[in-house]
Each structure stands twice: as C-alpha cells, then as structure tokens.
Protein backbone atom coordinates (compact mmCIF):
# COMPACT_ATOMS: atom_id res chain seq x y z
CA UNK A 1 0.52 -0.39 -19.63
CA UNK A 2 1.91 2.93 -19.43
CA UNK A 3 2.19 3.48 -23.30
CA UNK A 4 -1.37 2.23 -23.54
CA UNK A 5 -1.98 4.81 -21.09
CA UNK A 6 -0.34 7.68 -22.63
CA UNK A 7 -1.36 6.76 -25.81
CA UNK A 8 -5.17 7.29 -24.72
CA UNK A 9 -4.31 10.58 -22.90
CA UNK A 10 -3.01 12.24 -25.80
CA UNK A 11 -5.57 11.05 -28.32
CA UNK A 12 -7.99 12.27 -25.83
CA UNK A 13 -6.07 15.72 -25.49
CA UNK A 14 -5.39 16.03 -29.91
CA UNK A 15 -8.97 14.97 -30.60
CA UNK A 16 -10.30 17.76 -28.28
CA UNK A 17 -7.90 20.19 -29.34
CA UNK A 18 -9.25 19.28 -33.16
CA UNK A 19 -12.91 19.67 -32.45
CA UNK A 20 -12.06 23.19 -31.12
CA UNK A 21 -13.07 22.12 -27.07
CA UNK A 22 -10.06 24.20 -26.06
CA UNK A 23 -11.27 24.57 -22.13
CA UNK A 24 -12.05 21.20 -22.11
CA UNK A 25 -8.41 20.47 -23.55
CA UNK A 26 -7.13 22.23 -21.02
CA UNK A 27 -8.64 20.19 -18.38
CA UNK A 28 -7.99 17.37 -19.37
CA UNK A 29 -4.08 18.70 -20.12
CA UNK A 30 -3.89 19.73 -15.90
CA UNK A 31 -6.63 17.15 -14.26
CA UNK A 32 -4.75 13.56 -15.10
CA UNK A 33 -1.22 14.79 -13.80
CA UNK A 34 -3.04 16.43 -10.95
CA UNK A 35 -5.00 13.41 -9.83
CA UNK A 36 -2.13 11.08 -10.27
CA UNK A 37 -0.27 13.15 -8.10
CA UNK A 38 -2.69 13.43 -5.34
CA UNK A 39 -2.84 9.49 -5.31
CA UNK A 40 0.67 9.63 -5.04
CA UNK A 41 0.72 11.72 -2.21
CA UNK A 42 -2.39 10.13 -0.50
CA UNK A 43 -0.06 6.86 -0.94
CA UNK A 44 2.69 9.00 0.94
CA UNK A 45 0.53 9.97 3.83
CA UNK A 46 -0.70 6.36 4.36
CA UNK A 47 2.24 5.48 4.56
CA UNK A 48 4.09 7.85 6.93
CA UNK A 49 0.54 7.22 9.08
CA UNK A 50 1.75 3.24 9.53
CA UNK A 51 5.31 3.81 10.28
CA UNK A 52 4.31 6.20 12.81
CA UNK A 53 1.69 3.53 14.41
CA UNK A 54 4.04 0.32 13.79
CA UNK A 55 7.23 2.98 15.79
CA UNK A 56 4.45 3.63 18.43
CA UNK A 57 3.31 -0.13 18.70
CA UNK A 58 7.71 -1.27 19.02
CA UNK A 59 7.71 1.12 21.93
CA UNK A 60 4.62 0.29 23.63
CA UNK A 61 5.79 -3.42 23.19
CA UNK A 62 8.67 -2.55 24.89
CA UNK A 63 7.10 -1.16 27.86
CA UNK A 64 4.63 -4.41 28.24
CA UNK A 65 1.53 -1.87 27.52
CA UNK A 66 -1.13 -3.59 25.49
CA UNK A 67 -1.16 -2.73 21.97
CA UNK A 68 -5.09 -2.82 19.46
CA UNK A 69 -3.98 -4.87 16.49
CA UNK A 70 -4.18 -2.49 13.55
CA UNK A 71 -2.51 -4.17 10.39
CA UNK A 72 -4.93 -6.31 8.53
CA UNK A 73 -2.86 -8.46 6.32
CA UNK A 74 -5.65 -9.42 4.00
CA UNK A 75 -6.70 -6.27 3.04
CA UNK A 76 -3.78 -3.87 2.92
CA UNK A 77 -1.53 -3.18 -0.11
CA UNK A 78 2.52 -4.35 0.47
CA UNK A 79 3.79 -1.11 0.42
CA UNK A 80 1.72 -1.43 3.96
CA UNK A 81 2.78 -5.16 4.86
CA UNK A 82 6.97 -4.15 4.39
CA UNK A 83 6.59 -1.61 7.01
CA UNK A 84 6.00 -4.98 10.00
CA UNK A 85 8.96 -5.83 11.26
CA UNK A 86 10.86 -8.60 9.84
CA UNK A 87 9.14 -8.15 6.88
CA UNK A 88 10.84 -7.76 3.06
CA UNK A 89 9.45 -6.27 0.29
CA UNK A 90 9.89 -9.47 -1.83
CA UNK A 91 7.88 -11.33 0.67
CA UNK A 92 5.49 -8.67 1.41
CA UNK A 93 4.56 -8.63 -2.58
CA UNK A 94 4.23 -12.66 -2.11
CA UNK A 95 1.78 -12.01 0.38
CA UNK A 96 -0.22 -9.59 -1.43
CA UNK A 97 -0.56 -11.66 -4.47
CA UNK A 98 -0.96 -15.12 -2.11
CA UNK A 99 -3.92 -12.73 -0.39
CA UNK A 100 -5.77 -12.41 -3.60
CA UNK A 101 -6.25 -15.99 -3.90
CA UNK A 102 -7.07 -16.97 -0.38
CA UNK A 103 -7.65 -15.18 2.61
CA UNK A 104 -4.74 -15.76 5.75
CA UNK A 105 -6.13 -16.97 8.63
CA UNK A 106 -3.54 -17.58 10.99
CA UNK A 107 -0.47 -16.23 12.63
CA UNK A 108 1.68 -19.46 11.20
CA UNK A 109 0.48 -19.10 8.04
CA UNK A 110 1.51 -15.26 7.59
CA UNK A 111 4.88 -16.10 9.10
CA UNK A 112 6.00 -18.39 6.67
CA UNK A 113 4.92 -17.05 3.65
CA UNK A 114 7.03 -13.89 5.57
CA UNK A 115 10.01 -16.15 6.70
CA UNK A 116 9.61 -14.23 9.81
CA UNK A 117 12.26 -14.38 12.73
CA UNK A 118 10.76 -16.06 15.07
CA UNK A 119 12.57 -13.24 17.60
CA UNK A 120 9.71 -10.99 15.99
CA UNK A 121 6.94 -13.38 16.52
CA UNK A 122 5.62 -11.93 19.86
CA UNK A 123 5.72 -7.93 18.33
CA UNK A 124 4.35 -8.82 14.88
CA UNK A 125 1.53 -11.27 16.59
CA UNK A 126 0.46 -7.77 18.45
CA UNK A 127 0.47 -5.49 15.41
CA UNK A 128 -1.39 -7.80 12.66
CA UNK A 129 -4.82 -9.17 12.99
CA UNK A 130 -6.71 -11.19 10.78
C-alpha cells in the first residue's frame, strides 16, 4: 500500500514539475507530509485525551464516585480499546475487526472476545458503554 502510495505522490510531483506548475509542485512537495503529520499528531492527542479520562475513571472507581461511561467499543479505533484495562493490543485489534462485522451488545460479549480478568469486570463495566 505504501509503494502504491508513493508511487502516485511522485508521479503527481514529476508530472507537475514537467508541465512547468512549479508552485503547484511545491505544494504538493510540503502539503502530503504536512497533513500526514497532523493526523499523526491528532492520533497522539486522542490518545493522551483517553489515558487521561480512563487514569481519572481508575481513581474515581476507587473512591466509589460514579463514573459517565465514555468508551464506546463499537465505534472507536484499537489504538483506543488497548488503553481499558485488562485489555491487549492483540485482542483489542480482534475487537475492532469483530466490530466491523457486528455490532457488541453486551458486557459478556466484549469480555470474551477481550479475555478480560474478571478482577476488572466491575471498572471496565463503568468505563465502556455500548
């Protein structure tokens, strides 16, 4: 995928540069890498955002304060679904591909396509909804 990818980039960038479109050369040369890295970087902050709310949810747990569900497992990516507790990036990347097929609908069913703990039930029941 990524030589397909390159491949198109530069033929893009030579045949520009051979029908004399210099600027437009030029921004295509700086736009690509530029918007690839601000999706990587939007990634980043998306995910630092979750750790901070799943670190906030483990404490609150811990005090018995009630905690607003926040993770929906049907719609978030698995770099997002690794971050629960209990959770492996294998399994997360199972989930996200068993997702696209059919939707979860239950607690059970999410913890054993996870092989969660069953120590973790009670927090991970409190951070996912459905």
């Amino acid at each position: 995928m990524l030589r397909v990818f390159l491949f198109i980039y530069f033929f893009l960038f030579l045949s520009l540069i051979i029908n004399k479109l210099y600027i437009y050369a030029l921004f295509s040369l700086i736009l690509i890498p530029v918007f690839i890295f601000v999706n990587i970087h939007r990634k980043n902050l998306k995910i630092e955002e979750y750790k901070i709310k799943i670190e906030s949810a483990k404490k609150r747990f811990n005090r018995n304060k009630k905690i607003v569900p926040f993770i929906n497992v049907n719609q978030e990516a698995w770099y997002i679904i690794e971050l629960i507790p209990g959770v492996s990036r294998v399994r997360a990347k199972i989930l996200a591909n068993a997702v696209k097929k059919t939707k979860i609908k239950t607690f059970e069913e999410f913890a054993n396509i996870c092989d969660l703990d069953p120590a973790l039930y009670n927090l991970d029941r409190k951070i996912i909804k459905f």
